[in-house]
C-alpha atoms as a PDB file:
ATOM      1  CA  UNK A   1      80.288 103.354  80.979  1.00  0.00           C
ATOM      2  CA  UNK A   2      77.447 105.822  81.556  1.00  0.00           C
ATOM      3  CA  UNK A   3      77.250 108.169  84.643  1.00  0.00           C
ATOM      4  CA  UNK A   4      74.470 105.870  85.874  1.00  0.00           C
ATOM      5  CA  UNK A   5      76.375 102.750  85.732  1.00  0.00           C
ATOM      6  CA  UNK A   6      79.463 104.153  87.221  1.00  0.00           C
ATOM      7  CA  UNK A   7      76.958 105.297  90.268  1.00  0.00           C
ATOM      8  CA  UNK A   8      75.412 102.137  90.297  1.00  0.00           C
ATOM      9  CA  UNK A   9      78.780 100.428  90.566  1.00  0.00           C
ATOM     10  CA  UNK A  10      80.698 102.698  92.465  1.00  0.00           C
ATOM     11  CA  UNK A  11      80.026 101.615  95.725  1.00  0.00           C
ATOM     12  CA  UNK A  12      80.924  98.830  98.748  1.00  0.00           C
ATOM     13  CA  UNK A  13      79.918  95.682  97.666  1.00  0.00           C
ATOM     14  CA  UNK A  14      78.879  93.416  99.832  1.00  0.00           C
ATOM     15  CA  UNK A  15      76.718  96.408 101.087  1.00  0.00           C
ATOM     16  CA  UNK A  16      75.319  97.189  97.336  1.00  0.00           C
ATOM     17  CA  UNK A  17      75.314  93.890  95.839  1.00  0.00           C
ATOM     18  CA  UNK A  18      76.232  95.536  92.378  1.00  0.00           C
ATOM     19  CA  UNK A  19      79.107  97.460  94.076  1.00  0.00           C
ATOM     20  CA  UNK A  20      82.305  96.766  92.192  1.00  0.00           C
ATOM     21  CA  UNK A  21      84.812  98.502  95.370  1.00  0.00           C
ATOM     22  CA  UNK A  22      86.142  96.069  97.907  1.00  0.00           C
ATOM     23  CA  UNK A  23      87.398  97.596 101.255  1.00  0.00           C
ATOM     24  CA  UNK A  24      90.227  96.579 102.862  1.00  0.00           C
ATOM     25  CA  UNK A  25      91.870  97.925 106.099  1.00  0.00           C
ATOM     26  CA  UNK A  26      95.605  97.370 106.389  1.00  0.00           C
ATOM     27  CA  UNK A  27      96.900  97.311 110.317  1.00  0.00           C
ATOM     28  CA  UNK A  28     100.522  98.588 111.105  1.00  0.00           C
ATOM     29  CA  UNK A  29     100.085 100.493 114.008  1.00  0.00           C
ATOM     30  CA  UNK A  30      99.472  99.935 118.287  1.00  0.00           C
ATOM     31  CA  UNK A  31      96.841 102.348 117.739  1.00  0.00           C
ATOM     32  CA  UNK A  32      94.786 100.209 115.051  1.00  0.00           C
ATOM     33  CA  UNK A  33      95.684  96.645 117.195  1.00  0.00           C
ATOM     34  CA  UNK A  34      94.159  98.467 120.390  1.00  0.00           C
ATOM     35  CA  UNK A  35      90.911  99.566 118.235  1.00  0.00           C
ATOM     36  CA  UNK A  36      91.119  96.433 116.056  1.00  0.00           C
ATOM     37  CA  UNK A  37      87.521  95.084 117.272  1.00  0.00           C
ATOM     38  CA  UNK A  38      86.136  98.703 116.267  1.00  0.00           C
ATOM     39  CA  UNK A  39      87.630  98.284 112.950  1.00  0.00           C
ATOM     40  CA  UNK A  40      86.577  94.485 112.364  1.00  0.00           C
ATOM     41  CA  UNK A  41      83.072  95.584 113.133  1.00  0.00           C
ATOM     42  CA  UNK A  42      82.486  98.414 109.874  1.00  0.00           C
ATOM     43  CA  UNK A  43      79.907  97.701 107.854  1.00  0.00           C
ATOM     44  CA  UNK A  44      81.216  96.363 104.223  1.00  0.00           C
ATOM     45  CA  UNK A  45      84.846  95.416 105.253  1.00  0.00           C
ATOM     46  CA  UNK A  46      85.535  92.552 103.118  1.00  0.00           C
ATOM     47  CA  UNK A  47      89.172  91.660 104.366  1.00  0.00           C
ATOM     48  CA  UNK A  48      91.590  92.747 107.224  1.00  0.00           C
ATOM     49  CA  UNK A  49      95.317  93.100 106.390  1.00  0.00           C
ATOM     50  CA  UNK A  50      98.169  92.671 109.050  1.00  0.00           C
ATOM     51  CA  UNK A  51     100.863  94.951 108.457  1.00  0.00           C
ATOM     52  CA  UNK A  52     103.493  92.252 109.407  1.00  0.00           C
ATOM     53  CA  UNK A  53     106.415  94.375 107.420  1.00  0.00           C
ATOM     54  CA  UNK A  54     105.304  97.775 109.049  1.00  0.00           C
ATOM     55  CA  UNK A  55     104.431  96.407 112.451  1.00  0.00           C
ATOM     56  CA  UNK A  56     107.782  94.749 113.013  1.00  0.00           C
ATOM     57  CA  UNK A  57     109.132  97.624 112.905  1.00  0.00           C
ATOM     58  CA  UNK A  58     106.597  99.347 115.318  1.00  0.00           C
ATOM     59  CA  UNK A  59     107.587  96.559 117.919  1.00  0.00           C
ATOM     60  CA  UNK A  60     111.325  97.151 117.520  1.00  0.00           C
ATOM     61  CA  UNK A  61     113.391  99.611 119.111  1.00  0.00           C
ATOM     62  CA  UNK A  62     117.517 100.332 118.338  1.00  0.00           C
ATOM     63  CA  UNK A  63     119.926  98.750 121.228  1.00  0.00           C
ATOM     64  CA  UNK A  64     122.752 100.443 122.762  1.00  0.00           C
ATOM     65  CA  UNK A  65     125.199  98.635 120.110  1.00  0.00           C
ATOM     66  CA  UNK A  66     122.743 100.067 117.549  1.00  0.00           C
ATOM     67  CA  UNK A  67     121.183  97.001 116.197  1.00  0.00           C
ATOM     68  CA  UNK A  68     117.500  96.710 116.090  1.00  0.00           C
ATOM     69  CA  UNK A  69     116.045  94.964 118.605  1.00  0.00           C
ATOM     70  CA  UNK A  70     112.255  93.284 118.085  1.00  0.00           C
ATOM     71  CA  UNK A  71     109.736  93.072 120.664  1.00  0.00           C
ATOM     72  CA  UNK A  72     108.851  89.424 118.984  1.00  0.00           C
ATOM     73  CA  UNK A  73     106.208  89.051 122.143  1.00  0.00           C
ATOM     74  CA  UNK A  74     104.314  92.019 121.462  1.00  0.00           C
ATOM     75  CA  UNK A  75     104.483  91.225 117.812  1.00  0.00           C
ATOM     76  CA  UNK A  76     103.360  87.957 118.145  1.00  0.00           C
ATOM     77  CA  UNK A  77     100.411  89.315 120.505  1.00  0.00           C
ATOM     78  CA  UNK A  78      99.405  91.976 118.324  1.00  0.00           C
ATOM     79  CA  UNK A  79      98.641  89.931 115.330  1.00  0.00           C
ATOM     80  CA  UNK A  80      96.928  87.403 117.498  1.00  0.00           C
ATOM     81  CA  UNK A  81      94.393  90.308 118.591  1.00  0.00           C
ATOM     82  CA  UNK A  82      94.429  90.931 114.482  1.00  0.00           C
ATOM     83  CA  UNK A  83      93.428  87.482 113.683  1.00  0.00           C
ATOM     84  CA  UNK A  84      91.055  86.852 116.758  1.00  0.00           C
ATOM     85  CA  UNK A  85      89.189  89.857 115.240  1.00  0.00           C
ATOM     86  CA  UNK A  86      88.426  88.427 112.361  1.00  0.00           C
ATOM     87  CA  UNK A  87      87.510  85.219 113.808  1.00  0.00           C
ATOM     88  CA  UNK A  88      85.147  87.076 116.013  1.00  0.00           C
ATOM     89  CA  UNK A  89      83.408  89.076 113.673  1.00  0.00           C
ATOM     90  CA  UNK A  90      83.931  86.839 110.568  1.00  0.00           C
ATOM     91  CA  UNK A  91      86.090  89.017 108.637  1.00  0.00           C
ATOM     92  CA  UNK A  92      88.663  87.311 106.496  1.00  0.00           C
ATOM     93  CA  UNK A  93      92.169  87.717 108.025  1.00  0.00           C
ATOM     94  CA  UNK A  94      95.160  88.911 105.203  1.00  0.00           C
ATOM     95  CA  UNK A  95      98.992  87.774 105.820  1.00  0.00           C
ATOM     96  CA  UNK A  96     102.177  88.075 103.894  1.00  0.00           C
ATOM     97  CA  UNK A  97     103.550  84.513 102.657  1.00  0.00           C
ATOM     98  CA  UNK A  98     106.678  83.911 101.018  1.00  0.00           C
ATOM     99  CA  UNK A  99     106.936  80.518 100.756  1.00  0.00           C
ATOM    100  CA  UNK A 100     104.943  77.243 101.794  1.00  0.00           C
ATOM    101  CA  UNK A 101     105.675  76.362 104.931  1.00  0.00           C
ATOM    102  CA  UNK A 102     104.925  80.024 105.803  1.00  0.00           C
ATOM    103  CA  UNK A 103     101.158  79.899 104.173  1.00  0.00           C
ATOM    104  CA  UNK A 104     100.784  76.450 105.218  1.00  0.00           C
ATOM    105  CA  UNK A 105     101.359  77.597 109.117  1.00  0.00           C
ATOM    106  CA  UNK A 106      98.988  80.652 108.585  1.00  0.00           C
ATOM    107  CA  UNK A 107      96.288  79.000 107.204  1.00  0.00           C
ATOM    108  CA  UNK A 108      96.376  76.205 110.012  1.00  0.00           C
ATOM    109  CA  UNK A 109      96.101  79.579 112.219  1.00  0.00           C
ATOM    110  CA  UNK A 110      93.560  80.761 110.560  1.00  0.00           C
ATOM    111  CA  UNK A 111      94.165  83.172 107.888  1.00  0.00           C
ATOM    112  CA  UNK A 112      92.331  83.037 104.838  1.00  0.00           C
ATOM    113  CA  UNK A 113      94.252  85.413 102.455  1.00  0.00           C
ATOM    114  CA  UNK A 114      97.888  85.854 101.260  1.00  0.00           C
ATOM    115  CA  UNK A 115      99.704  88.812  99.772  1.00  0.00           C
ATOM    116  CA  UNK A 116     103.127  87.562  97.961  1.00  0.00           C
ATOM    117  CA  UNK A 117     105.675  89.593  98.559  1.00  0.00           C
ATOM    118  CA  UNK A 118     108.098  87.754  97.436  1.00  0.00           C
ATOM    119  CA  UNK A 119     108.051  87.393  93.041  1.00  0.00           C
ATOM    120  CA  UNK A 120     110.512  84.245  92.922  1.00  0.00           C
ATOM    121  CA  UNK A 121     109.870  80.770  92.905  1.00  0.00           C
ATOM    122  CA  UNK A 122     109.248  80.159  96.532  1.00  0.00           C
ATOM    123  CA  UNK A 123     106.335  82.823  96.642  1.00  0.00           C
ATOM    124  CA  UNK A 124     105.024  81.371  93.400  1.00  0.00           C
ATOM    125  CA  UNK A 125     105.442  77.804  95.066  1.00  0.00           C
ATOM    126  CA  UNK A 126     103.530  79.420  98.578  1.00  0.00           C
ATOM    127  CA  UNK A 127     100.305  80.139  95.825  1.00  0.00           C
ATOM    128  CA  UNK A 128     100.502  76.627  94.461  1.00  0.00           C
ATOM    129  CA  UNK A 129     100.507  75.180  97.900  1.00  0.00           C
ATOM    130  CA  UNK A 130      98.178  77.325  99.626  1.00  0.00           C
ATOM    131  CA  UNK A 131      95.672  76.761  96.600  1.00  0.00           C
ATOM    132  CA  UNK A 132      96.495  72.948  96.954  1.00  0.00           C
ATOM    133  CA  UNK A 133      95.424  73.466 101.059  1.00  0.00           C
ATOM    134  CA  UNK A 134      92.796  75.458 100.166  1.00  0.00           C
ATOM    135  CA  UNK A 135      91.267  72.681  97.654  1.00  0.00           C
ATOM    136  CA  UNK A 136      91.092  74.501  94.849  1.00  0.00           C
ATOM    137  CA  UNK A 137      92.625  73.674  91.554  1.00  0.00           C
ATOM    138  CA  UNK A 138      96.165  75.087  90.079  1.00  0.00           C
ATOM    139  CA  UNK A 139      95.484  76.613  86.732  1.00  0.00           C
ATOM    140  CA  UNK A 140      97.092  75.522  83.746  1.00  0.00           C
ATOM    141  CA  UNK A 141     100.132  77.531  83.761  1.00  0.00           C
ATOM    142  CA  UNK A 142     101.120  76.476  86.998  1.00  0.00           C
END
């Protein structure tokens, strides 16, 4: 690749419509929730990532037995404000799924891209379904 095409490619895309770099903003603090309108607006953001492993543990404190406790209410209302974001400023909205019931509930929510966390047959099973919901055909080798 030449210095000129790396240049020429090297950049946001959709802002440079030969960009080849995608920007995505992962979410796993308070802090980002409470500026998450800020962050849905930045030019060239092309999806929005909740956190959902990292922010369960930022809503969770240890109880006086020692067992974590989880805020599950200010979980819940933190990726709410996460996905109303994207709704508002029409940025697709990223959530772990694991398995198809789990994609099938988020994409009735509203979000519109998956990260697997899970490599066994029930996060495999969560891309067949949520590509079945989604319309679009399973390749061969599934």
């Amino acid at each position: 690749m030449s210095e000129e095409e790396y240049r020429r490619k090297a950049d946001p895309w959709p802002l440079n419509k030969d960009g080849e770099l995608v920007l995505w903003a992962i979410v796993e603090s308070k802090k980002g929730i409470a500026n998450i309108r800020e962050i849905a607006q930045v030019p060239g953001l092309t999806v929005i990532v909740v956190g959902a492993g990292t922010l369960g543990g930022v809503f969770s404190s240890i109880g006086t037995d020692g067992q974590r406790l989880r805020d599950q209410a200010g979980f819940d209302a933190g990726v709410n404000a996460i996905l109303a974001a994207c709704k508002e400023f029409k940025v697709p909205c990223s959530h772990p799924a694991n398995n198809p019931a789990e994609i099938e509930a988020l994409m009735a929510r509203g979000f519109t891209v998956f990260t697997m966390q899970a490599r066994n047959q029930a996060g495999f099973d969560a891309i067949a379904a949520g590509r079945k919901l989604a319309g679009r055909p399973l390749p061969p080798t599934m």
